[in-house]
Protein backbone atom coordinates (compact mmCIF):
# COMPACT_ATOMS: atom_id res chain seq x y z
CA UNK A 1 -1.43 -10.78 15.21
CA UNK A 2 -4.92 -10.01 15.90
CA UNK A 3 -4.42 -6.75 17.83
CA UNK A 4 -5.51 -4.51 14.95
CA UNK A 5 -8.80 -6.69 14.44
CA UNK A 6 -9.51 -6.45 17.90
CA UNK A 7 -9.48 -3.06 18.19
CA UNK A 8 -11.40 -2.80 14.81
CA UNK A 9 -14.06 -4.50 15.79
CA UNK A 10 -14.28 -2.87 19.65
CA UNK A 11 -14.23 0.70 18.13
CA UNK A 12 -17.52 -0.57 16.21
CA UNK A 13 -19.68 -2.50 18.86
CA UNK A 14 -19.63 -3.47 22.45
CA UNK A 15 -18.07 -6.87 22.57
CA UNK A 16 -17.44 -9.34 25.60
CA UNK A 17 -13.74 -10.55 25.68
CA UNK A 18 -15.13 -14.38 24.69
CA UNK A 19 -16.68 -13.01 21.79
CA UNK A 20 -14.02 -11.42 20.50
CA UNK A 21 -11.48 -14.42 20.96
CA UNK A 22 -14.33 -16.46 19.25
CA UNK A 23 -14.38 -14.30 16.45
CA UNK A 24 -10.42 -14.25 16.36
CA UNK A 25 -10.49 -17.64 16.43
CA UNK A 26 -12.04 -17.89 12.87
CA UNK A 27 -9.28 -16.03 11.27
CA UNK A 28 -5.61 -16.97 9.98
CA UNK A 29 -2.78 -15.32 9.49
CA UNK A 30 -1.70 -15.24 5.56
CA UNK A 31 1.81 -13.35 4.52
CA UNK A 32 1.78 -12.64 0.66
CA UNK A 33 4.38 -11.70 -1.86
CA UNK A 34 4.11 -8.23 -3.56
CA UNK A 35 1.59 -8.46 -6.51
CA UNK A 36 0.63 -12.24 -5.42
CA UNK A 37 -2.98 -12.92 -6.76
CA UNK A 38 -5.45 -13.54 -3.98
CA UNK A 39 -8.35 -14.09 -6.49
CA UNK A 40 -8.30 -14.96 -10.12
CA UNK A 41 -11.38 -13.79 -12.75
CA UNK A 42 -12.59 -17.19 -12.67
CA UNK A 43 -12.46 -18.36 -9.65
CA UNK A 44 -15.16 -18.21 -7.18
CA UNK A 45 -14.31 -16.18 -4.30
CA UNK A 46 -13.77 -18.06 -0.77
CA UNK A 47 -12.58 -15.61 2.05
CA UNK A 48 -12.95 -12.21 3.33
CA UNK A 49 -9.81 -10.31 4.28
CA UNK A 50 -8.55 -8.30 6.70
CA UNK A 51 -5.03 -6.36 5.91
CA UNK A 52 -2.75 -6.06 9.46
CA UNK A 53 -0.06 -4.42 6.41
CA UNK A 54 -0.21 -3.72 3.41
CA UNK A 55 -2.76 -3.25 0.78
CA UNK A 56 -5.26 -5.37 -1.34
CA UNK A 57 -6.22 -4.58 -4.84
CA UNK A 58 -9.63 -5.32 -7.10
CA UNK A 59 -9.18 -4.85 -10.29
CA UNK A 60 -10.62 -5.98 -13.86
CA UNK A 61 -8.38 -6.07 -17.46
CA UNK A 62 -10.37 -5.29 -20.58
CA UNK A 63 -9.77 -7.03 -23.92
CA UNK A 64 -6.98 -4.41 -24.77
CA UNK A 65 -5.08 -5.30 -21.32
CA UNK A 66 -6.08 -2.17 -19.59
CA UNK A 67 -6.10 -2.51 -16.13
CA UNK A 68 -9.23 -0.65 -14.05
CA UNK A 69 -9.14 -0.58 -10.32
CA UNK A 70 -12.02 -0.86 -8.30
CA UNK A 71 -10.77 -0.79 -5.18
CA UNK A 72 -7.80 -0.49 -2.17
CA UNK A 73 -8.10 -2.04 1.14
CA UNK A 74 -5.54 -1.02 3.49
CA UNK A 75 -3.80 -1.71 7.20
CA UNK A 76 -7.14 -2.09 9.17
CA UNK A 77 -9.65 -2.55 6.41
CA UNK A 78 -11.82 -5.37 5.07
CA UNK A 79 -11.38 -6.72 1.40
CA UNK A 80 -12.93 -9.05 -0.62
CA UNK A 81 -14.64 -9.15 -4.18
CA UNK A 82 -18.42 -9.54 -2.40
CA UNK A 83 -20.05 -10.26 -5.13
CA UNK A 84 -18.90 -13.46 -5.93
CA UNK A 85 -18.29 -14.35 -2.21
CA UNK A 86 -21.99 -13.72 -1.65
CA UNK A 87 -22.96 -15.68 -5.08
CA UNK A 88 -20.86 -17.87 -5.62
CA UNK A 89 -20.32 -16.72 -9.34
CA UNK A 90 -17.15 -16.41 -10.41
CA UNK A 91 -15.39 -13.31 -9.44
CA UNK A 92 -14.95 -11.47 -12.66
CA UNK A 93 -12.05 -9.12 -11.29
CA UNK A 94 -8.99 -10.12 -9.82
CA UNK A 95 -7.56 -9.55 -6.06
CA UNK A 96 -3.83 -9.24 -5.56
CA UNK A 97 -1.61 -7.56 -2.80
CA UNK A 98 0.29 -4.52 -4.04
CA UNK A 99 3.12 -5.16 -1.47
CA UNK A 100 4.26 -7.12 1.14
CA UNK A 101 0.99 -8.08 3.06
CA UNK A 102 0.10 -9.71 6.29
CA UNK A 103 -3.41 -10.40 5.96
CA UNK A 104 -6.42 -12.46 8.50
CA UNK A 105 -8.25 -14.98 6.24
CA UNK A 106 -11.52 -16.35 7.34
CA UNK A 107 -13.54 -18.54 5.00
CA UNK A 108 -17.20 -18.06 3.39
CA UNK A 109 -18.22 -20.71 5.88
CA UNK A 110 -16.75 -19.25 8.92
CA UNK A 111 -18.10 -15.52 8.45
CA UNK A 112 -21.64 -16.33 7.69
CA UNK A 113 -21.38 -18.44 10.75
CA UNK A 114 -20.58 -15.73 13.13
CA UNK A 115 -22.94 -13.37 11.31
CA UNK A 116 -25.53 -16.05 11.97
CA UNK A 117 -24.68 -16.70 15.45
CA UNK A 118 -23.05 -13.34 17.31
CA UNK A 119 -25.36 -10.10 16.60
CA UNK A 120 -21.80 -8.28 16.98
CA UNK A 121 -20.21 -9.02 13.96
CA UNK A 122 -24.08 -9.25 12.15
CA UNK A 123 -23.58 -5.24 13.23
CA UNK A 124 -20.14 -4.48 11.87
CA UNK A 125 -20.68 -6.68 8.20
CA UNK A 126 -23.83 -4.39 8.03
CA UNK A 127 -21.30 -1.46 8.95
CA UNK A 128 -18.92 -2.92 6.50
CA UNK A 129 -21.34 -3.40 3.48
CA UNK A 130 -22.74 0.26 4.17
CA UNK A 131 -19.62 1.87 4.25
CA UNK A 132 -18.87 0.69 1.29
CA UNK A 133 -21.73 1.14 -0.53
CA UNK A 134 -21.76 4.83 -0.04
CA UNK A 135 -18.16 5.24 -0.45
CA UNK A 136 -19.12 3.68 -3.85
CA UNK A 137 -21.84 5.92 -4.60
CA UNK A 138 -19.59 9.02 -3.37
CA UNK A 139 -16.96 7.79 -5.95
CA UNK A 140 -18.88 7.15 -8.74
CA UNK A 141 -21.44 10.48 -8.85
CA UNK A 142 -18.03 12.91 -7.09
CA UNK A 143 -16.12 11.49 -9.43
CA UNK A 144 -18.37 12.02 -12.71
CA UNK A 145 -19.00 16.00 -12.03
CA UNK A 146 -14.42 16.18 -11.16
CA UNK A 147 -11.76 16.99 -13.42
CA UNK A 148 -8.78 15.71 -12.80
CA UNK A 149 -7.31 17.96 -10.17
CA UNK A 150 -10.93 18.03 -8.09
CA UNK A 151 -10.42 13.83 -8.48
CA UNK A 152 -6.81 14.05 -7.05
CA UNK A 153 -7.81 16.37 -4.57
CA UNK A 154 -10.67 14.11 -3.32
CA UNK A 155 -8.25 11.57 -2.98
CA UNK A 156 -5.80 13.23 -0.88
CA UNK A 157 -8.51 14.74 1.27
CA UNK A 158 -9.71 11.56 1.97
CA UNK A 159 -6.85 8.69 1.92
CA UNK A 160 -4.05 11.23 2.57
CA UNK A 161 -1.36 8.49 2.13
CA UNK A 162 -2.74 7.01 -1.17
CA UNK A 163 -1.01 8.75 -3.67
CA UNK A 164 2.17 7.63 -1.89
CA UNK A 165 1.43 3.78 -1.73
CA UNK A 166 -0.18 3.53 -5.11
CA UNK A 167 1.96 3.40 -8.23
CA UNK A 168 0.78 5.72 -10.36
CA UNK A 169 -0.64 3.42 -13.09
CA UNK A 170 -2.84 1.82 -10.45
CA UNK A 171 -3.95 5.51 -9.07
CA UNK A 172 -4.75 6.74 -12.62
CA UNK A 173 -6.84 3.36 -13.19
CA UNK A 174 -8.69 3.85 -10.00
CA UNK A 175 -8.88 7.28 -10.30
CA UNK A 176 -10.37 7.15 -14.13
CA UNK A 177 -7.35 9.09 -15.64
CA UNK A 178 -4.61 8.54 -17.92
CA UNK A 179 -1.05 7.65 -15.82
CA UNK A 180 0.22 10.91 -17.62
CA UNK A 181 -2.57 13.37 -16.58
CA UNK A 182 -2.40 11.91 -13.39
CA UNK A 183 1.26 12.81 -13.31
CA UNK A 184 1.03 16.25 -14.70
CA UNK A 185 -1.62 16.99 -12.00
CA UNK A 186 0.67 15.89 -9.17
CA UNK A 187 2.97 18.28 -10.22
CA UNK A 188 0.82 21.00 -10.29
CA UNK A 189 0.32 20.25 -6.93
């Protein structure tokens, strides 16, 4: 159950064996439903995620219903909408599952506790919120100079398996396209 977290957080820092069942200790396990809502736009986010399988989704819905995607997390990744979990504000996007997940929960309460307390895991949520702040950046300025094919192609040089996992409404919405140019690109491909 917490194999894939383990070695996560070993291929990141040097970590004594009690550490790392400490830390372990702080999670639970969590199966979800495909689509299942982890986090509604309202709500005020509680936990931090880790995905063992499957994939976690951030997303917002505009006043027409269109659905934007901010971001995947997949088998050994972190996901959570940070703002809110770091404010306390409600979240403003929702967080749902895209299929069959097994996830490791641990609370607000629990993380900020071993970030206090075990300069380990301080390391790897500084590792965490860097990553993702310049895959962020990379996204947003790559993806304002790309067409369409140069946005696909970033995405399969970078998260080869993507495209497959994705549905293609969910790809275009990340990827800032409509679902049909994203289709008509794929087949150019």
């Amino acid at each position: 159950m917490y194999s894939l977290l383990e070695a996560y957080i070993k291929s990141r820092t040097s970590i004594s064996d009690a550490s790392l069942k400490l830390i372990c200790s702080h999670f639970e396990q969590v199966k979800t439903k495909r689509n299942e809502l982890l986090l509604r736009y309202s709500d005020v986010c509680q936990h931090y995620y880790f995905v063992n399988k499957g994939c976690i989704r951030l997303f917002t819905i505009n006043k027409e219903g269109i659905e934007t995607t901010r971001f995947f997390a997949f088998e050994g990744g972190f996901g959570t909408a940070l703002p809110s979990l770091i404010e306390q504000t409600p979240a403003r996007e929702y967080m749902q599952t895209i299929e069959r997940s097994e996830l490791l929960r641990i609370s607000r309460k629990n993380f900020y506790q071993l970030v206090d307390t075990l300069p380990q895991f301080a390391f790897i949520y500084r590792q965490i919120l860097e990553l993702g702040f310049i895959t962020a950046q990379k996204r947003i300025y790559g993806f304002q100079g790309f067409d369409a094919l140069e946005k696909v192609q970033w995405v399969i040089q970078h998260q080869p398996d993507f495209l497959l996992r994705v549905s293609n409404k969910m790809a275009a919405s990340y990827l800032g396209l409509s679902p049909s140019t994203l289709s008509r690109v794929k087949a150019k491909l």
